[in-house]
N, C-alpha and C. Protein backbone atom coordinates (compact mmCIF):
# COMPACT_ATOMS: atom_id res chain seq x y z
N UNK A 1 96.90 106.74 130.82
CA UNK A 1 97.21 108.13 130.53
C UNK A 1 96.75 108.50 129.13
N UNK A 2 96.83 107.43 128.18
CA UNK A 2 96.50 107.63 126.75
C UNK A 2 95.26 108.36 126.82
N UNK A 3 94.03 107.09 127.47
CA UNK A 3 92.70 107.38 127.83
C UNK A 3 92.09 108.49 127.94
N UNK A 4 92.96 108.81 128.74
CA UNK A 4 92.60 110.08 129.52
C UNK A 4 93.04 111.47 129.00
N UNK A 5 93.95 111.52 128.13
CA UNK A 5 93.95 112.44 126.85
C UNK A 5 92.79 112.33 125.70
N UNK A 6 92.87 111.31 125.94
CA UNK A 6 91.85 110.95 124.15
C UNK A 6 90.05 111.65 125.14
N UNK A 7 89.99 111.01 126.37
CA UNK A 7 88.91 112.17 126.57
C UNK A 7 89.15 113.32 126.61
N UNK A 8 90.16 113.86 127.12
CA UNK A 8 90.07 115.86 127.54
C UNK A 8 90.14 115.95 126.06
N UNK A 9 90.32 115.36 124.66
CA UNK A 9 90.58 115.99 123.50
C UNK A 9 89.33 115.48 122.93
N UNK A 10 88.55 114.88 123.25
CA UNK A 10 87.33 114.51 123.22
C UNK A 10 86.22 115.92 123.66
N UNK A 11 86.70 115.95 124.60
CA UNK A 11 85.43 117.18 125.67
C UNK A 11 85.84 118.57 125.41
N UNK A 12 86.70 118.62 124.39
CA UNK A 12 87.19 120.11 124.14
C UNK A 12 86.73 120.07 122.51
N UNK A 13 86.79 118.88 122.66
CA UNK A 13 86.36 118.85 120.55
C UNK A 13 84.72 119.18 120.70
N UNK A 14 84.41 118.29 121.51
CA UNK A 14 82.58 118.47 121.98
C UNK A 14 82.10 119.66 122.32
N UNK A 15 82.63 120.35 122.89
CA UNK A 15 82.38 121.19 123.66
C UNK A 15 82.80 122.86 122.19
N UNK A 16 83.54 122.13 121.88
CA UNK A 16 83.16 123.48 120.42
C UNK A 16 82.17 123.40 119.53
N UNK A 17 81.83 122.44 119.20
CA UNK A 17 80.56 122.30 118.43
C UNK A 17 79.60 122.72 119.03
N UNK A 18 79.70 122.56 120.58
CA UNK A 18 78.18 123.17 121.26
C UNK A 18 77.39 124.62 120.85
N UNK A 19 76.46 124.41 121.05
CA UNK A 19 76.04 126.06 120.57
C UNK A 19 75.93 126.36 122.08
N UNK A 20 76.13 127.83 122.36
CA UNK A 20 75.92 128.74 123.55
C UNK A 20 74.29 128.95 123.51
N UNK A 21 73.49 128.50 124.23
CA UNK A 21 71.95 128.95 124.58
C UNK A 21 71.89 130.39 124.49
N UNK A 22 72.75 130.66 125.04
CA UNK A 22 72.32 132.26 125.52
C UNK A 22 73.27 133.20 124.12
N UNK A 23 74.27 133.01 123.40
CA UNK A 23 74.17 133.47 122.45
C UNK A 23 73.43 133.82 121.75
N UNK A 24 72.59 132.50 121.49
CA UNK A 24 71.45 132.42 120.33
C UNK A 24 69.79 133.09 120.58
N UNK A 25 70.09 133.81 122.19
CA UNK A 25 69.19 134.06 122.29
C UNK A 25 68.00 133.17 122.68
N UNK A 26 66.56 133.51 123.12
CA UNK A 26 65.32 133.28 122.93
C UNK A 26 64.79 132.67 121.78
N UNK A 27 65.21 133.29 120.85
CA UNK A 27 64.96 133.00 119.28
C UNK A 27 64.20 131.42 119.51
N UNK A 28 62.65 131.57 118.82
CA UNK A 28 63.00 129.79 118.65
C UNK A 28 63.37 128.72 117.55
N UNK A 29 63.51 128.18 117.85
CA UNK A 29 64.44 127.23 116.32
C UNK A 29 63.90 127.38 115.14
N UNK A 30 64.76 127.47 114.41
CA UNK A 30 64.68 127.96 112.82
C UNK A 30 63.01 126.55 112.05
N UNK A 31 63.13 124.96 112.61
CA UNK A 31 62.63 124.34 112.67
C UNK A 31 61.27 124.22 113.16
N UNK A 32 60.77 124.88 114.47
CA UNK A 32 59.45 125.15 115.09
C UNK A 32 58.98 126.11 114.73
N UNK A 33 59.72 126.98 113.91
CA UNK A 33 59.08 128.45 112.77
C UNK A 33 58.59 127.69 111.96
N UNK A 34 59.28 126.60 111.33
CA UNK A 34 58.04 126.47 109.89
C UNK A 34 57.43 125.46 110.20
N UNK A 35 57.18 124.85 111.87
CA UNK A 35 55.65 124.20 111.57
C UNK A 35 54.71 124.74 111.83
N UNK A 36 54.97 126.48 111.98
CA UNK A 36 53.64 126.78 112.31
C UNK A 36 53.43 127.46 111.23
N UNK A 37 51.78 127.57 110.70
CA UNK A 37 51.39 128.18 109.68
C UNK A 37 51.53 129.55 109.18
N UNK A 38 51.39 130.06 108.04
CA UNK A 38 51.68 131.25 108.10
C UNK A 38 50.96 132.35 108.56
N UNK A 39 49.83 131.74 109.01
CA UNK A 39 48.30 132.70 109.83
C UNK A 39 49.26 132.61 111.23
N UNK A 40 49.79 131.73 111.43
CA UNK A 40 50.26 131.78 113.10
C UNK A 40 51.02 132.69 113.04
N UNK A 41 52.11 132.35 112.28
CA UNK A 41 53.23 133.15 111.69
C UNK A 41 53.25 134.80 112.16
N UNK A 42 51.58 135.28 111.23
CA UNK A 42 50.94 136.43 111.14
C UNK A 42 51.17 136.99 112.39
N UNK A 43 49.83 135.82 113.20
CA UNK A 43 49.10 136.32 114.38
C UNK A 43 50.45 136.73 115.72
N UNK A 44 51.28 135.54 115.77
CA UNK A 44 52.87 136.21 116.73
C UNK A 44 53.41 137.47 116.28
N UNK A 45 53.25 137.61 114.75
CA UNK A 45 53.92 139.29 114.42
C UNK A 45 53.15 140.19 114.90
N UNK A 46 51.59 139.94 114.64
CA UNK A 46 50.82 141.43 114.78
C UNK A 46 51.18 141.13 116.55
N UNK A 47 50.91 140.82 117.48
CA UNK A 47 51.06 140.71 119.07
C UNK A 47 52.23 141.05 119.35
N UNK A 48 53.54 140.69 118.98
CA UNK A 48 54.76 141.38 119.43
C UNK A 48 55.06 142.85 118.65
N UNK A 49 54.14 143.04 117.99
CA UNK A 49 54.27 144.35 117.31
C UNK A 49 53.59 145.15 118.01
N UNK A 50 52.08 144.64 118.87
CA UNK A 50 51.17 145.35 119.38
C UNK A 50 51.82 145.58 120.68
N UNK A 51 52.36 144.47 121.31
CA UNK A 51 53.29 144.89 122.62
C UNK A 51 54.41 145.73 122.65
N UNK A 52 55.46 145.95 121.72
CA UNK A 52 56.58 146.93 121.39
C UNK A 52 56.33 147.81 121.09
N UNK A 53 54.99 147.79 120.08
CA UNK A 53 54.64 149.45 120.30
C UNK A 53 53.23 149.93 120.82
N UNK A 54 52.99 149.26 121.36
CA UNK A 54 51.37 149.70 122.11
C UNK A 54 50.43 149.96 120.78
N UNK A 55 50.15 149.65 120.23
CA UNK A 55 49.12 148.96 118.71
C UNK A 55 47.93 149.58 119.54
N UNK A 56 47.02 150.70 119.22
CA UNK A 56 45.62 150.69 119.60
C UNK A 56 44.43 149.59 118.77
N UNK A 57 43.24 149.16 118.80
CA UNK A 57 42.87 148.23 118.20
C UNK A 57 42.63 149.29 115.97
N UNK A 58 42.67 150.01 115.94
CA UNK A 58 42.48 150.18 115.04
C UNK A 58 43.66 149.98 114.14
N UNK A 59 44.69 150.47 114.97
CA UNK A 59 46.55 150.42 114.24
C UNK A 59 46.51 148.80 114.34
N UNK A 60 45.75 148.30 115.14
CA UNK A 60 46.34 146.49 114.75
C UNK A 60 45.49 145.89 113.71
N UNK A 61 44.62 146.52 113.18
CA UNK A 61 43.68 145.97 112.03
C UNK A 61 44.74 146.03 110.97
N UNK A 62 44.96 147.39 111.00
CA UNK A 62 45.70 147.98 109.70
C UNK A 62 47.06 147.38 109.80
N UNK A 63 47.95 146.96 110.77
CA UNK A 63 48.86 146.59 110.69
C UNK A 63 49.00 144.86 110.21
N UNK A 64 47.57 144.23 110.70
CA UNK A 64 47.74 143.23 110.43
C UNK A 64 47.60 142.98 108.86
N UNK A 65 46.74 143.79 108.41
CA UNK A 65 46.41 143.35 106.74
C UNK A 65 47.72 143.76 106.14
N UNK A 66 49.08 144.66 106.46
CA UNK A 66 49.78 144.85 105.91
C UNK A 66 50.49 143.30 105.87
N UNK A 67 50.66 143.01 107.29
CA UNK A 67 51.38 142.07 107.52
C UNK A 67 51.13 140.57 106.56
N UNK A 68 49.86 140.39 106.47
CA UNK A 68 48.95 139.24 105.77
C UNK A 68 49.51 139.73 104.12
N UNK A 69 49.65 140.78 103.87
CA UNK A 69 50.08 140.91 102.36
C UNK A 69 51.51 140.75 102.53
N UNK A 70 52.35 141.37 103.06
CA UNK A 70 53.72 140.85 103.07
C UNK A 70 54.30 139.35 103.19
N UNK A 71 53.11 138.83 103.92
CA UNK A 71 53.46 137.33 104.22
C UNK A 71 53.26 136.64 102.66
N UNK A 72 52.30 137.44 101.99
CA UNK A 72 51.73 136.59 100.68
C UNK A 72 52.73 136.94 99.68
N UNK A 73 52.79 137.99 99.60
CA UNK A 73 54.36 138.37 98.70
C UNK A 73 55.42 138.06 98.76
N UNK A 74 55.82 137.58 100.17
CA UNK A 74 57.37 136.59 100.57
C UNK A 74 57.21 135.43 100.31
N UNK A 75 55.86 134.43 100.33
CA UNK A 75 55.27 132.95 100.01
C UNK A 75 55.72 133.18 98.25
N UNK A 76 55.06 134.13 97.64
CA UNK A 76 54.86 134.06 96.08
C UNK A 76 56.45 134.29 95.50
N UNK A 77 57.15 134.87 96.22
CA UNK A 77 58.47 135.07 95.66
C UNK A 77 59.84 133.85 96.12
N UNK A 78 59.21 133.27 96.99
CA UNK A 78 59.81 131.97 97.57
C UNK A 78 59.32 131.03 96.76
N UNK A 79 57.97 130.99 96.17
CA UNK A 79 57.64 130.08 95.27
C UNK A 79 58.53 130.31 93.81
N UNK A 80 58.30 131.17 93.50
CA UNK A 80 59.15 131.44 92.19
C UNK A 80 60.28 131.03 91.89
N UNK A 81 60.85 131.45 92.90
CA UNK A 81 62.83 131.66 93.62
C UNK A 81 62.96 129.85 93.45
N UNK A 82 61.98 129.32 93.77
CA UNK A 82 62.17 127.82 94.02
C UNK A 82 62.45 127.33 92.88
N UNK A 83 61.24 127.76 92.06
CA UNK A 83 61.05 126.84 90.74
C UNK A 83 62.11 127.51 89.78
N UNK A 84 62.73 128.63 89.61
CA UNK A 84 64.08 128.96 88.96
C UNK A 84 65.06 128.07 89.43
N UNK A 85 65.19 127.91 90.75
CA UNK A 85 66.18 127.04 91.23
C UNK A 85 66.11 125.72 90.68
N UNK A 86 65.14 125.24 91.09
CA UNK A 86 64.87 123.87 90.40
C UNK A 86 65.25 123.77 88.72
N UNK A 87 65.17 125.02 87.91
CA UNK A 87 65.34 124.63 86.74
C UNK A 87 66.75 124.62 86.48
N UNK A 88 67.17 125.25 87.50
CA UNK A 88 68.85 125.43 87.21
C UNK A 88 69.38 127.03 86.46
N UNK A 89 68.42 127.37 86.97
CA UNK A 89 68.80 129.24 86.46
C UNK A 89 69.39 129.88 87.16
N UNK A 90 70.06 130.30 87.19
CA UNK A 90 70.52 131.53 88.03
C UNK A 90 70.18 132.91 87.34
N UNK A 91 69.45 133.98 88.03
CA UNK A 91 69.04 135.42 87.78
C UNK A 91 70.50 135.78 86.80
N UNK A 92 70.03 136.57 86.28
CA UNK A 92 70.82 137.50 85.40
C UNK A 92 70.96 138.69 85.88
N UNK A 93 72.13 139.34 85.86
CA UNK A 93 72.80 140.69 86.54
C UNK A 93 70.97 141.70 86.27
N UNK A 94 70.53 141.77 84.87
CA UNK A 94 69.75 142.56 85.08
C UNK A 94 68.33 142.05 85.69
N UNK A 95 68.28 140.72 86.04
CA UNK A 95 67.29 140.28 87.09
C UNK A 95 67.34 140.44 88.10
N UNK A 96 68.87 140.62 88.44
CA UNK A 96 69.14 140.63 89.94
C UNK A 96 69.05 142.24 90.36
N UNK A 97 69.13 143.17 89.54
CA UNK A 97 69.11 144.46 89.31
C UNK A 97 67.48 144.61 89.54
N UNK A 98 66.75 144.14 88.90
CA UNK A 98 65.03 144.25 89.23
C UNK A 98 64.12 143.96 90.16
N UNK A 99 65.13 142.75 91.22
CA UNK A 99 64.59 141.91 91.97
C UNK A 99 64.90 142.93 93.49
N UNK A 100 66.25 143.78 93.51
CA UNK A 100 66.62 144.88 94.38
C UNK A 100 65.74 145.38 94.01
N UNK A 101 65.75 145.96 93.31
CA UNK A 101 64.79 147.32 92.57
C UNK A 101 63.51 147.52 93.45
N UNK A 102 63.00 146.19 93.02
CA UNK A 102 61.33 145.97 93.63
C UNK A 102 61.39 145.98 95.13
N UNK A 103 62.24 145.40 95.44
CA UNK A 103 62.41 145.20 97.04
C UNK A 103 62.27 146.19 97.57
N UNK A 104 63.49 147.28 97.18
CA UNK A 104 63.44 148.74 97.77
C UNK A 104 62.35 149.10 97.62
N UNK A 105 61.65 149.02 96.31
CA UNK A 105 60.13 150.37 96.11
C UNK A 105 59.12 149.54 97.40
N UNK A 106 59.37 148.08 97.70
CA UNK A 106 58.75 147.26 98.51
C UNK A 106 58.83 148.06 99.67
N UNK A 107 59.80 148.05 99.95
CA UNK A 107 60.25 148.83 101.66
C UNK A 107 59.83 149.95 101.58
N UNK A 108 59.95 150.95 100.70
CA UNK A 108 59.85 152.45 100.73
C UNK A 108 58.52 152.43 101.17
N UNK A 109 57.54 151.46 100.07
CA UNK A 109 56.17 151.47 100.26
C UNK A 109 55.51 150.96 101.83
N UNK A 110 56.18 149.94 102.29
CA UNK A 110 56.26 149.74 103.79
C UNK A 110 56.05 150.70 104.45
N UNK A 111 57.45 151.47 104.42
CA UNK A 111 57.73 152.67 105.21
C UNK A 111 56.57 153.52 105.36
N UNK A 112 56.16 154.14 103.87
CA UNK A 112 55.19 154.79 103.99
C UNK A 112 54.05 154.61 104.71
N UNK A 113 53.47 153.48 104.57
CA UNK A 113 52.09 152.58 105.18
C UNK A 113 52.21 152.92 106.90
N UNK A 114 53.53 152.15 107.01
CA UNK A 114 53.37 152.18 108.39
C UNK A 114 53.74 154.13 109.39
N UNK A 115 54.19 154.76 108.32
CA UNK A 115 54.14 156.16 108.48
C UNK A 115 52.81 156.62 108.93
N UNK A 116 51.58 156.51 108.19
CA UNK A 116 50.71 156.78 107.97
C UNK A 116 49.88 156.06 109.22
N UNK A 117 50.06 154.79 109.53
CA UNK A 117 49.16 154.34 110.82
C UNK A 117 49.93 154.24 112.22
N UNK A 118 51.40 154.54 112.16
CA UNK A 118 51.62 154.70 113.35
C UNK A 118 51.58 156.22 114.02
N UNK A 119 51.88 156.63 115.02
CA UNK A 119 52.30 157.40 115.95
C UNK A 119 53.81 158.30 115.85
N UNK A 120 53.93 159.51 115.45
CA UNK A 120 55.64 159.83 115.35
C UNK A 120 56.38 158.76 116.50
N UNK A 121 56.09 158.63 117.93
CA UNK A 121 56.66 157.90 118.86
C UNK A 121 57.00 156.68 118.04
N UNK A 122 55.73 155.64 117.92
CA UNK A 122 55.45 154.74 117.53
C UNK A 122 56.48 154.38 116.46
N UNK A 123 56.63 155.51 115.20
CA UNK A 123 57.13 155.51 113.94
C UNK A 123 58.54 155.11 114.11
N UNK A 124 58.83 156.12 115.34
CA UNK A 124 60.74 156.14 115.80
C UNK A 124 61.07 154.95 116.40
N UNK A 125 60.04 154.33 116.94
CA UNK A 125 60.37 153.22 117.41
C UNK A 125 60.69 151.93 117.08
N UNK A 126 59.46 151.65 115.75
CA UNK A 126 59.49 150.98 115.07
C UNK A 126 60.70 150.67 114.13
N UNK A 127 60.88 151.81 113.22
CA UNK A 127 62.41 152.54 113.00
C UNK A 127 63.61 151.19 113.58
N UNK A 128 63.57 152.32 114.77
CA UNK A 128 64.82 151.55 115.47
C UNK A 128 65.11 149.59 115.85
N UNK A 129 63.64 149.18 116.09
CA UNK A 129 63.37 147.64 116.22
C UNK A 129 63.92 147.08 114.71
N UNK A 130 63.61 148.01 113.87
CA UNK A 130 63.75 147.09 112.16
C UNK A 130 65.53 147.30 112.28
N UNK A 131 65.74 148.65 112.53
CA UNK A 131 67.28 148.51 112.23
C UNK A 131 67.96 147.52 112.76
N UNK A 132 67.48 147.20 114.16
CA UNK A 132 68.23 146.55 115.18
C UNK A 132 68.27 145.20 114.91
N UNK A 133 66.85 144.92 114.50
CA UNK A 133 66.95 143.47 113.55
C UNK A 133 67.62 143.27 112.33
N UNK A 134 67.58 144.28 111.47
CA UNK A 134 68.33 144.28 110.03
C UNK A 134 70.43 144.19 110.99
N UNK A 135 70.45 144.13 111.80
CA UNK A 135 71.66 144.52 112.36
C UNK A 135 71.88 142.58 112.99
N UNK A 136 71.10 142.45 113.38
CA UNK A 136 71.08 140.86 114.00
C UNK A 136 71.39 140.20 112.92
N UNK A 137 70.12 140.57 111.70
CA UNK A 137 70.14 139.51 110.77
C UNK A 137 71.85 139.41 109.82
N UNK A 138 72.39 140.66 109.47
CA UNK A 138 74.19 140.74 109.15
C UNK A 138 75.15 139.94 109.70
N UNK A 139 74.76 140.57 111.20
CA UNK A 139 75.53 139.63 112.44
C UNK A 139 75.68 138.44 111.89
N UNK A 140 74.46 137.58 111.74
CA UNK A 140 74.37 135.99 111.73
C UNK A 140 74.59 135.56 109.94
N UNK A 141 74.53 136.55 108.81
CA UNK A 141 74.69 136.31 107.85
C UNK A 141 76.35 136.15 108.13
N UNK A 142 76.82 136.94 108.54
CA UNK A 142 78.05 137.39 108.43
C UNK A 142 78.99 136.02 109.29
N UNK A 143 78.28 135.60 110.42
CA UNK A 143 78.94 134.17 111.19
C UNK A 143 78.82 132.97 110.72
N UNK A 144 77.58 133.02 109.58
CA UNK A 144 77.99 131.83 108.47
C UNK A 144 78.34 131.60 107.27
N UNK A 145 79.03 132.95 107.16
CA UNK A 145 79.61 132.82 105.56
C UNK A 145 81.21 131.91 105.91
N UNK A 146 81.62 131.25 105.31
CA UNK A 146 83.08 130.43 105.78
C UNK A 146 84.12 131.75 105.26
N UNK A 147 85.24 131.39 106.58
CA UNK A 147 86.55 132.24 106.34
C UNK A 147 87.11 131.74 104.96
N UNK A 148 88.02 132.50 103.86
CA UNK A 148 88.09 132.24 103.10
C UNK A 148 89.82 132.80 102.77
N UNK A 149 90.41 132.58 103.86
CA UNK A 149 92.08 133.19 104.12
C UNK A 149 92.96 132.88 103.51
């Protein structure tokens, strides 16, 4: 009888650690994202971008060179971010104040770009895919910050 507790408290302990497949979505592992290069990286964004919003071949030129610069500006600021870390710095309120700063004029400037080569349809659509992701990405920020009661 012992046994046989120590498993059901076994398979209920196991069985919480499990992750739900279908929670997590399609998504593929955080792990098989970074062995692929960042040209791959690219090339899956511009194609699920061209399929969600019907991309004519000229909007996918232009969308892709945006994309190829954003990728190089998130590499160069991940590089940086690193080597502060490594030195043992932490940003200063008014670094951290500059580092928003840029981000936003970053996005605004986004915004604009992709204003300009999409479609009003296209535009609203797009729109709504970023929110919906900026909404995922909270979600999951928000399920691994620890309770703190």
């Amino acid at each position: 009888m012992k046994k046989l507790m120590i498993a059901a408290l076994l398979v209920v302990g196991m069985s919480g650690f499990a992750q739900n497949r279908q929670e997590m979505g399609n998504r593929p592992d955080r792990s098989e994202m970074e062995k692929m290069s960042p040209e791959q990286q690219n090339q899956l964004m511009l194609k699920k971008m061209t399929l969600e919003l019907d991309l004519n071949a000229k909007q996918q030129e232009q969308v892709k060179q945006i994309i190829v610069e954003k990728s190089a500006k998130r590499e160069s600021m991940k590089t940086e971010r690193m080597a502060k870390k490594d030195e043992g710095k932490k940003p200063t309120a008014d670094e951290r104040f500059e580092m928003k700063n840029k981000m936003l004029d970053e996005q605004i400037a986004m915004k604009d770009k992709m204003k300009s080569i999409l479609s009003p349809e296209q535009f609203e659509k797009w729109n709504d895919l970023k929110e919906k992701h900026q909404e995922k990405f909270q979600e999951r920020k928000h399920d691994r910050k620890p309770d703190h009661n």
